[in-house]
Protein backbone atom coordinates (compact mmCIF):
# COMPACT_ATOMS: atom_id res chain seq x y z
CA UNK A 1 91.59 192.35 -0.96
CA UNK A 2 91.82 191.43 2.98
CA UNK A 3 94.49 190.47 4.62
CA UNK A 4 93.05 186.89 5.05
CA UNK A 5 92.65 186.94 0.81
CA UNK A 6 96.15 187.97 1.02
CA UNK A 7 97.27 185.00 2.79
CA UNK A 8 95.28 182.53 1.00
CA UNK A 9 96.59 183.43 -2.55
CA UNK A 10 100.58 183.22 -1.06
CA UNK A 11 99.55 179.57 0.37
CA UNK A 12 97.79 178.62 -2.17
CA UNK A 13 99.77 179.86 -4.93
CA UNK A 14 103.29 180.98 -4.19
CA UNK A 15 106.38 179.29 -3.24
CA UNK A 16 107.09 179.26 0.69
CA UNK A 17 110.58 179.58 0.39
CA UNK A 18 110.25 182.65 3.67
CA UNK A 19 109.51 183.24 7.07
CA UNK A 20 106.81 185.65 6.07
CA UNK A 21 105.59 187.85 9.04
CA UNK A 22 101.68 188.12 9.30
CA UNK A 23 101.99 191.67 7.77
CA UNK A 24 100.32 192.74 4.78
CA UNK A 25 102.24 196.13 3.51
CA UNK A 26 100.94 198.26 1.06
CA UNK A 27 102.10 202.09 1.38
CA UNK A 28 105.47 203.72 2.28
CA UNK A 29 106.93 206.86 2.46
CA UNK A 30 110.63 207.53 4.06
CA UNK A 31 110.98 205.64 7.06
CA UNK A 32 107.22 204.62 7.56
CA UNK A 33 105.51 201.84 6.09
CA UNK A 34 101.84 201.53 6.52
CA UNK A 35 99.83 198.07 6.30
CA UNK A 36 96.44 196.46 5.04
CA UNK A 37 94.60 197.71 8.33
CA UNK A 38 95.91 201.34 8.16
CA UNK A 39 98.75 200.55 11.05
CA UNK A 40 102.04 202.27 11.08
CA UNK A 41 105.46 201.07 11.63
CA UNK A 42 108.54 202.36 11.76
CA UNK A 43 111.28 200.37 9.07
CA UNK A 44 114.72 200.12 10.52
CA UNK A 45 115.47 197.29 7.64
CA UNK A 46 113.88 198.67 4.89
CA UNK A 47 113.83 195.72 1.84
CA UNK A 48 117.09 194.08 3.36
CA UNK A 49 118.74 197.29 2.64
CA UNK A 50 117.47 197.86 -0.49
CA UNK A 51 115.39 201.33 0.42
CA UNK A 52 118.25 202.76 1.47
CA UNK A 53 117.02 206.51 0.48
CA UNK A 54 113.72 205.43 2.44
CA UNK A 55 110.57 204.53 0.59
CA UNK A 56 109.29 205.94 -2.33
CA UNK A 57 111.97 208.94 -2.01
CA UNK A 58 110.38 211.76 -4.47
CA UNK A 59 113.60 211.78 -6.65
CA UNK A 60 113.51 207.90 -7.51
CA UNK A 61 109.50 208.19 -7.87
CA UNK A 62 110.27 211.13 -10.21
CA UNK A 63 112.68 209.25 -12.04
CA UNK A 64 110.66 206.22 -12.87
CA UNK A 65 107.17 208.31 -13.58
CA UNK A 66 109.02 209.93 -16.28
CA UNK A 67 110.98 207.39 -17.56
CA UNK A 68 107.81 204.68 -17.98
CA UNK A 69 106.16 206.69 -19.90
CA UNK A 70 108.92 206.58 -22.83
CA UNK A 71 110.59 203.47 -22.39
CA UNK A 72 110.62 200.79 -20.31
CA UNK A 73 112.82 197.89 -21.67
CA UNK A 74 114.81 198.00 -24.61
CA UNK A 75 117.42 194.60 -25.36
CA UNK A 76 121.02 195.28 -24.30
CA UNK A 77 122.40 195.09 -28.50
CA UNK A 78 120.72 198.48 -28.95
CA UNK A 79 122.04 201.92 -26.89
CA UNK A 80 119.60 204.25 -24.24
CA UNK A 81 120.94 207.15 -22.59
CA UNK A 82 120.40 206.14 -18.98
CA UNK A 83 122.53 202.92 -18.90
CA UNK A 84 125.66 204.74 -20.13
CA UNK A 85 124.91 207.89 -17.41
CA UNK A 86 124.32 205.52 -14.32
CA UNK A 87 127.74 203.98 -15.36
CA UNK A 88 129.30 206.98 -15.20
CA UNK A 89 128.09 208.03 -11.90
CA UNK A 90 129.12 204.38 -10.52
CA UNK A 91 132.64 204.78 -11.57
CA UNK A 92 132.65 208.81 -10.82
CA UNK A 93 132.03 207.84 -7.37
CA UNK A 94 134.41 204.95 -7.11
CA UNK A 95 137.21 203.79 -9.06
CA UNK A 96 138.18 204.19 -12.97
CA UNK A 97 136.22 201.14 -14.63
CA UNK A 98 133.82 199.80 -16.90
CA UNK A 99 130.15 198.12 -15.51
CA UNK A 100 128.21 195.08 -16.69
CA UNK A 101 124.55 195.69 -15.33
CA UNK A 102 122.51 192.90 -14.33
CA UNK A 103 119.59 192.49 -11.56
CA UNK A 104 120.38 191.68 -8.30
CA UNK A 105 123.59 190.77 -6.23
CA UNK A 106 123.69 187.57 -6.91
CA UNK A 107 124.27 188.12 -10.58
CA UNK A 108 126.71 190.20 -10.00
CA UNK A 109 128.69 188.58 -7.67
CA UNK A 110 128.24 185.55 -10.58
CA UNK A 111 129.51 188.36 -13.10
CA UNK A 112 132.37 188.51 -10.80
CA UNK A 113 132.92 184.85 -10.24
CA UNK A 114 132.80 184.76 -14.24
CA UNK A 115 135.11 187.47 -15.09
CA UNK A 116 137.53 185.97 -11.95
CA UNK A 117 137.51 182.51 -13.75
CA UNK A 118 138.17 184.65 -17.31
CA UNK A 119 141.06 185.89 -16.19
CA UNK A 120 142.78 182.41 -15.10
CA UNK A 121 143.02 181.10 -18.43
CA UNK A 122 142.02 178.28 -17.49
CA UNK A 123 145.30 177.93 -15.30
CA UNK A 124 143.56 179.15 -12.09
CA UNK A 125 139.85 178.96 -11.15
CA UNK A 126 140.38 179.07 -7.32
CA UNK A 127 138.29 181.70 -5.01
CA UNK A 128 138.92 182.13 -1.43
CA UNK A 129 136.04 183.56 0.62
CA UNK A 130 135.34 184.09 4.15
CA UNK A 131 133.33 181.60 6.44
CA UNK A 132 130.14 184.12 7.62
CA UNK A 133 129.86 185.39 4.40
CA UNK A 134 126.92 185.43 2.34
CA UNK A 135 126.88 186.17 -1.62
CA UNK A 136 123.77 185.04 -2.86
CA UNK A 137 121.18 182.02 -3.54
CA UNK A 138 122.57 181.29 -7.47
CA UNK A 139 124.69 178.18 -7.83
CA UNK A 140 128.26 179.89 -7.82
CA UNK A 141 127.37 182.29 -5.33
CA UNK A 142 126.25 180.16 -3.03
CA UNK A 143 129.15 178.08 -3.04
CA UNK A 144 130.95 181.66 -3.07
CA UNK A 145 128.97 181.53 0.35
CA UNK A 146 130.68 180.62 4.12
CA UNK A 147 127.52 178.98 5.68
CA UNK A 148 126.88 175.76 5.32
CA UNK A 149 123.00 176.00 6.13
CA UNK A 150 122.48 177.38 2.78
CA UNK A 151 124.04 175.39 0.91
CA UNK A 152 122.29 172.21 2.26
CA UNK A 153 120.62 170.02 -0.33
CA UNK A 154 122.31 171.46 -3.11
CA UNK A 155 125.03 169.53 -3.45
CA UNK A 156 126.89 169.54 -5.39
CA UNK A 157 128.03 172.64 -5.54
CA UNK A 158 130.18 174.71 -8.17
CA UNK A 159 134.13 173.51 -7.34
CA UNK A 160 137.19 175.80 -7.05
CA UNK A 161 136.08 177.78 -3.22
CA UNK A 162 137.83 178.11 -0.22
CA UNK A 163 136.36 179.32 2.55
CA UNK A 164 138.66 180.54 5.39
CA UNK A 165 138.15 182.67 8.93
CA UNK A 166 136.77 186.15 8.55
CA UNK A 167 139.56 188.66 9.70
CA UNK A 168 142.09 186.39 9.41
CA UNK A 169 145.11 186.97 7.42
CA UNK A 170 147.29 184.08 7.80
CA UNK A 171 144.46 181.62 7.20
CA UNK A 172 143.52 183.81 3.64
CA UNK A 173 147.31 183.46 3.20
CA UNK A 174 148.09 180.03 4.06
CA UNK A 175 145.07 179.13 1.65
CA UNK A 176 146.81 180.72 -1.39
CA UNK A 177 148.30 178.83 -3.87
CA UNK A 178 148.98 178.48 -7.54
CA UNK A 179 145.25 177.78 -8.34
CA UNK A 180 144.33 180.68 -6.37
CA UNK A 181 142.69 183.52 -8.98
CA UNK A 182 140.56 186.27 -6.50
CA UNK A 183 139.50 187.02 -2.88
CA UNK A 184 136.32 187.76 -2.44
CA UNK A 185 134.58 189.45 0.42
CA UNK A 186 131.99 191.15 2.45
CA UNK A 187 134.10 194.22 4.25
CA UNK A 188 130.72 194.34 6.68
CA UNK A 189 129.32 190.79 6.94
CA UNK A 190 125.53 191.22 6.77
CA UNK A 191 123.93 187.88 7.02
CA UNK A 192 127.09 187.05 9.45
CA UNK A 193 125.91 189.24 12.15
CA UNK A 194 127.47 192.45 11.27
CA UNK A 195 131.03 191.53 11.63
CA UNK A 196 133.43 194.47 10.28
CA UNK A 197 136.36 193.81 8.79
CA UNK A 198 139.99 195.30 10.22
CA UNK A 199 142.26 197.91 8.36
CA UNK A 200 144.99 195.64 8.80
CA UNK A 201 142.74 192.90 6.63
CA UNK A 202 141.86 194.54 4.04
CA UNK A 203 144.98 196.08 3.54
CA UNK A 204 146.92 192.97 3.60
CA UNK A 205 144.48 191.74 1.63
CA UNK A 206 145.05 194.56 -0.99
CA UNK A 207 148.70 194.13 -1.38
CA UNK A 208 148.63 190.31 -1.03
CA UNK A 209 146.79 190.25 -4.28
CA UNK A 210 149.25 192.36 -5.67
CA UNK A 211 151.82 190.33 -4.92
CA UNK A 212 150.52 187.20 -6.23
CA UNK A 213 148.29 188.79 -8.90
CA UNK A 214 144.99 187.45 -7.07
CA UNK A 215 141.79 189.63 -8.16
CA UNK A 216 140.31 191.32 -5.25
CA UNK A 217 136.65 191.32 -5.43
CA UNK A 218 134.50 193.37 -3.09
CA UNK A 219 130.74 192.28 -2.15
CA UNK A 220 129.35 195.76 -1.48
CA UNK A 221 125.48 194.44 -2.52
CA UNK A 222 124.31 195.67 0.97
CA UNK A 223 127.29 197.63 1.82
CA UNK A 224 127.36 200.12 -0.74
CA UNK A 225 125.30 203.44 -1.59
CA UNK A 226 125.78 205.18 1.66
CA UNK A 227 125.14 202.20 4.24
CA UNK A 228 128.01 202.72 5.98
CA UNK A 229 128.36 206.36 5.70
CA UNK A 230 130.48 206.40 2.96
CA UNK A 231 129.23 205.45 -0.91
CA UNK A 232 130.84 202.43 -0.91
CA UNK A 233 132.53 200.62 2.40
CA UNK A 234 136.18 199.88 0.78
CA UNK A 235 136.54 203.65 0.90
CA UNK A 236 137.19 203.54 4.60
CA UNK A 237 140.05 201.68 3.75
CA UNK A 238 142.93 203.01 1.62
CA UNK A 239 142.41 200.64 -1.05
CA UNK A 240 140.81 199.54 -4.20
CA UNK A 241 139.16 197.02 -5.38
CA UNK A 242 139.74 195.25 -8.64
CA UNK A 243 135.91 194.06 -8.53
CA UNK A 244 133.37 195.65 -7.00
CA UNK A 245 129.67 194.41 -6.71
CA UNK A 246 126.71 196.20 -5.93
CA UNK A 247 122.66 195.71 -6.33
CA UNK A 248 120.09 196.39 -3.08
CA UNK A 249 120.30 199.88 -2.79
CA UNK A 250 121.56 201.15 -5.75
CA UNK A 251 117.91 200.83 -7.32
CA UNK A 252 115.92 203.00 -4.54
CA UNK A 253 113.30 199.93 -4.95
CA UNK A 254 113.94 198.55 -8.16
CA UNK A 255 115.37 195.48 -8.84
CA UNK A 256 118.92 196.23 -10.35
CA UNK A 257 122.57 194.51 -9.58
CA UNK A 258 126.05 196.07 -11.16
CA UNK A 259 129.83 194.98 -11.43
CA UNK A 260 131.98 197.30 -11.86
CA UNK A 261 135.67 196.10 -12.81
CA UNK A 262 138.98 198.29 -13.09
CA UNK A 263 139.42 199.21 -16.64
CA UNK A 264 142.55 196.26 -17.26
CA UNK A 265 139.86 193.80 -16.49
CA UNK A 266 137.25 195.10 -18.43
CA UNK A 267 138.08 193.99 -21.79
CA UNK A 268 138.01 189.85 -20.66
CA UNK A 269 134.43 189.57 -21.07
CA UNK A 270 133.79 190.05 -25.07
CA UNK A 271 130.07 189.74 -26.69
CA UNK A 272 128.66 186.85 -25.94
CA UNK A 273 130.16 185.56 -23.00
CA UNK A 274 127.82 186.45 -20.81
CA UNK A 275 124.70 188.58 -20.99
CA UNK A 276 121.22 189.24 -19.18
CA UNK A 277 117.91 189.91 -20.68
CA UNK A 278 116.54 192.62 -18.18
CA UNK A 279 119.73 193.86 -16.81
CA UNK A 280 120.67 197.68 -17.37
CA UNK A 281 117.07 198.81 -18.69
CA UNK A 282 115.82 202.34 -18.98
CA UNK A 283 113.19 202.33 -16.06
CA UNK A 284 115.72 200.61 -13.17
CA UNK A 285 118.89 202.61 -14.25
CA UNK A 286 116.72 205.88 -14.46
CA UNK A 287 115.67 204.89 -10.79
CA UNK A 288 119.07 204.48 -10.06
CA UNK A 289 119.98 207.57 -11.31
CA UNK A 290 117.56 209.04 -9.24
CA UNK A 291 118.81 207.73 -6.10
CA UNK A 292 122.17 209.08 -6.76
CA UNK A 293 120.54 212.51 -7.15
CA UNK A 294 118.90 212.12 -4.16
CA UNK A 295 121.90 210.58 -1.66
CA UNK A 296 124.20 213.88 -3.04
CA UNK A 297 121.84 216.49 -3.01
CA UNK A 298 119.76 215.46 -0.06
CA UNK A 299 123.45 215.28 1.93
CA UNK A 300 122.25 211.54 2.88
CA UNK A 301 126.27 210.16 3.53
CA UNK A 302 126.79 213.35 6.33
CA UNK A 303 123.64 212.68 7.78
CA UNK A 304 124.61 208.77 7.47
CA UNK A 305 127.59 209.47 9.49
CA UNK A 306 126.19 211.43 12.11
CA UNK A 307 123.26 209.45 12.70
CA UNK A 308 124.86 206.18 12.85
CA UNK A 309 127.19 207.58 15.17
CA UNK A 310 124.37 208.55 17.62
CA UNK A 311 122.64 205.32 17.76
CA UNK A 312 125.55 203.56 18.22
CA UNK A 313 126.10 205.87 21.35
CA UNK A 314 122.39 205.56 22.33
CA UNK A 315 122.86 201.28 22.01
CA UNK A 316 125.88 201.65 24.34
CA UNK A 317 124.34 203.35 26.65
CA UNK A 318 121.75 201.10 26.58
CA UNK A 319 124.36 197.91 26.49
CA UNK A 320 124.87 199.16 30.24
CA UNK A 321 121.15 198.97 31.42
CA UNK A 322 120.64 195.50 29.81
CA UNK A 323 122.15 192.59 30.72
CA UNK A 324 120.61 190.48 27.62
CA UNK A 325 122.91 192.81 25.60
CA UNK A 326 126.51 190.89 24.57
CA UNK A 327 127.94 193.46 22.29
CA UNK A 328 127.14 196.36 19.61
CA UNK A 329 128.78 197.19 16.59
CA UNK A 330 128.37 198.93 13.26
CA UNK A 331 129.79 201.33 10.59
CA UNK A 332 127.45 203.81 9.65
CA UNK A 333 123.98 203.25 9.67
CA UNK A 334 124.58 199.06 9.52
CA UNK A 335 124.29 198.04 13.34
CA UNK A 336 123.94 194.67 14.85
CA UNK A 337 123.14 194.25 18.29
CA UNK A 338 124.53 190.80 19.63
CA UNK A 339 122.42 189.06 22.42
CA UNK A 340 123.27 186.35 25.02
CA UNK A 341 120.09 185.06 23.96
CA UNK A 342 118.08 184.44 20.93
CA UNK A 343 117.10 187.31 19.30
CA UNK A 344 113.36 186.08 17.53
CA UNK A 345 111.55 187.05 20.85
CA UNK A 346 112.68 190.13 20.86
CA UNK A 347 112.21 190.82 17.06
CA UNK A 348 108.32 189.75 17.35
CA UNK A 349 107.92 192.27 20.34
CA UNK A 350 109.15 194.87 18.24
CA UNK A 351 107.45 194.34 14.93
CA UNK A 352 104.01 194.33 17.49
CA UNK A 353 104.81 197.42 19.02
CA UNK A 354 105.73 199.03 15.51
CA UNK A 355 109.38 198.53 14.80
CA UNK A 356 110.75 196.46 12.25
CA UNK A 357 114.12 195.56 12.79
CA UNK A 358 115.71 192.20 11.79
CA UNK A 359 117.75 188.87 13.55
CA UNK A 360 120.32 187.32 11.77
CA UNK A 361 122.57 184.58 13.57
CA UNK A 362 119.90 183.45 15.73
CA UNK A 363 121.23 186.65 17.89
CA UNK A 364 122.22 189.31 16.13
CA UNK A 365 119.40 192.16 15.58
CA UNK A 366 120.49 194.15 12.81
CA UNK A 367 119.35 197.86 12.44
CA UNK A 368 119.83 199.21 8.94
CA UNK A 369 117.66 202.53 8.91
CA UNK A 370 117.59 204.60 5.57
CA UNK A 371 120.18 207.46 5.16
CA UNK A 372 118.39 210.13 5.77
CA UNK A 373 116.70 208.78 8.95
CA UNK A 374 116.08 211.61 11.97
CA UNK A 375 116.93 211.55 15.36
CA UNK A 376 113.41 211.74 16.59
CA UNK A 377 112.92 208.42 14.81
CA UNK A 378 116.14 206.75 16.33
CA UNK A 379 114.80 207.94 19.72
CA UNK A 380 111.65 206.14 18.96
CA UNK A 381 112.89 202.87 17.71
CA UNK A 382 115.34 202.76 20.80
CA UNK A 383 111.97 203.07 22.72
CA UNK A 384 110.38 200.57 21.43
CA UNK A 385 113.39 197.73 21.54
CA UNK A 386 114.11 198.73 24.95
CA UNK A 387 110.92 197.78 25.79
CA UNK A 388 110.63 194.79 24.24
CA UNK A 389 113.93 193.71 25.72
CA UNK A 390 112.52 194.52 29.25
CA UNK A 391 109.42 192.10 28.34
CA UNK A 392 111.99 189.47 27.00
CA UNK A 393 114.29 189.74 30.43
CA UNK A 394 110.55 189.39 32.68
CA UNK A 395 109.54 186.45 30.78
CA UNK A 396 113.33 184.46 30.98
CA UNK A 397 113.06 185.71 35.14
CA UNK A 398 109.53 185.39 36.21
């Protein structure tokens, strides 16, 4: 096919619910992704966040070659090795639980929203989230959701959420009250601009729920798997969750979503209260697997650290030569870049020149390389947006 075939079967024939970019993809390997023409560019926002090993990482390929050619789907009433191993390694690397396996974040954070609601009794169905946040498309996620603009036309929306200030304690507190069942949040707000959230939060947060016996439920769809330098992102922060949801890069590429709840919890959700058909199957949880594999033994969460330390040096420095620049900020390799200005400009003159990046908040450019991205390509990215916000600050002053 050409690239104009390409476009002509999406307009004719598939839902435009995207801003697609005029870029036909068809090969990638680590950091590189190669398109239609044969041109090269260099992903820092590989699938949202869900390549976070980079693409096509030899373990994960490894994994799924030799798992599709035994099984690929089996229905969750029967047993296969791989789904019991990959919860294992979920709950080996986090906290002492039990995980329902579904396939993508929104179903899990509606996993969560179910199991929440379970454990009311019917007494207390009331969520407080976090305006900024953003949980998913689904019906109870996105009224899990803080932003209004996607939740317009929808209405009306599944009852029982409160949405409060992100990083702010005494409004989360002062929205409490004998309804109130879980707290659910982001601790990095993707979608929201890369907002982090404080130690002080979380861990008043933490023992708030204690107090009041409020469920704590952790969004770590984007967060989690090494994005922030650590597995999972409530791990730079003393506490536990009770909930803990996860899907982008857990599936190095394939489409998976997980909730993992503490053990107490686990037992709420008996057969037939809530299921998926695909969820959990050989293939994606042998990928997944696979991408464990290859974050440990490839050292991806040192090189994470390091590496997302160094471009957030690098973006300071260049803070200081650019006046379009408002603020940076990030934790581990998940760096937004706040402009004075919009952000789509500059975007476009980076995906021409061979950088994909990504604007969220009208002016937030968000940088999520994969974890075991080099300095050499950091150096080369920086290149390329520091040009294209030179050619953004001519154009606004000549």
């Amino acid at each position: 096919m050409t690239k104009k075939d390409v476009f002509q079967s999406y307009d004719q024939f598939v839902f435009q619910t995207y801003a697609r970019m005029p870029l036909v993809l068809v090969k990638g390997k680590g950091s590189v992704v190669t398109d239609i023409d044969g041109h090269k560019y260099l992903d820092f926002f590989p699938g949202w966040g869900v390549s976070n090993t980079g693409h096509c990482h030899p373990k994960v390929m490894a994994a799924v070659r030799d798992q599709v050619g035994k099984l690929i789907h089996v229905p969750n009433n029967f047993y296969h090795p791989n789904q019991g191993r990959l919860a294992r390694e979920i709950v080996r690397h986090s906290f002492d639980g039990k995980v329902f396996f579904c396939n993508s974040g929104a179903e899990a954070n509606e996993a969560a929203i179910k199991l929440a609601r379970i454990y009311g009794q019917g007494k207390r169905h009331g969520i407080i989230t976090a305006l900024t946040s953003f949980h998913g498309r689904t019906m109870g996620a996105l009224a899990a959701t803080g932003q209004l603009k996607y939740q317009e036309g929808f209405a009306p929306l599944l009852s029982g959420f409160t949405h409060v200030p992100f990083n702010d304690f005494a409004a989360v507190r002062a929205a409490v009250n004998a309804d109130t069942v879980a707290i659910m949040l982001e601790l990095v707000q993707g979608e929201g601009g890369i907002n982090i959230a404080s130690q002080s939060y979380v861990q008043s947060l933490r023992q708030l729920c204690n107090e009041k016996d409020i469920l704590l439920i952790v969004d770590e769809v984007q967060t989690g798997m090494g994005r922030t330098a650590k597995m999972f992102a409530y791990q730079h922060y003393g506490i536990e969750p009770d909930i803990m949801t996860l899907a982008k890069g857990l599936g190095g590429g394939m489409p998976i979503g997980a909730m993992l709840a503490a053990r107490r919890f686990s037992g709420l959700l008996q057969p037939g209260m809530h299921g998926t058909t695909f969820g959990g199957s050989p293939i994606v949880t042998k990928a997944a697997l696979g991408v464990f594999e290859a974050i440990q033994k490839d050292k991806m969460l040192p090189n994470a650290r390091v590496m997302g330390e160094y471009l957030l040096a690098r973006l300071a420095l260049l803070q200081k030569e650019c006046a379009l620049i408002k603020e940076v900020r990030g934790l581990g390799l998940m760096v937004g870049v706040e402009l004075h200005t919009d952000g789509k400009p500059v975007f476009d003159d980076c995906l021409a020149h061979g950088l994909i990046i990504n604007c969220t908040q009208k002016r937030v450019l968000r940088l999520m390389p994969a974890l075991n991205v080099t300095r050499k390509q950091i150096d080369k990215a920086l290149l390329i947006l520091a040009a294209a916000l030179n050619r953004v600050v001519v154009e606004k002053t000549g």
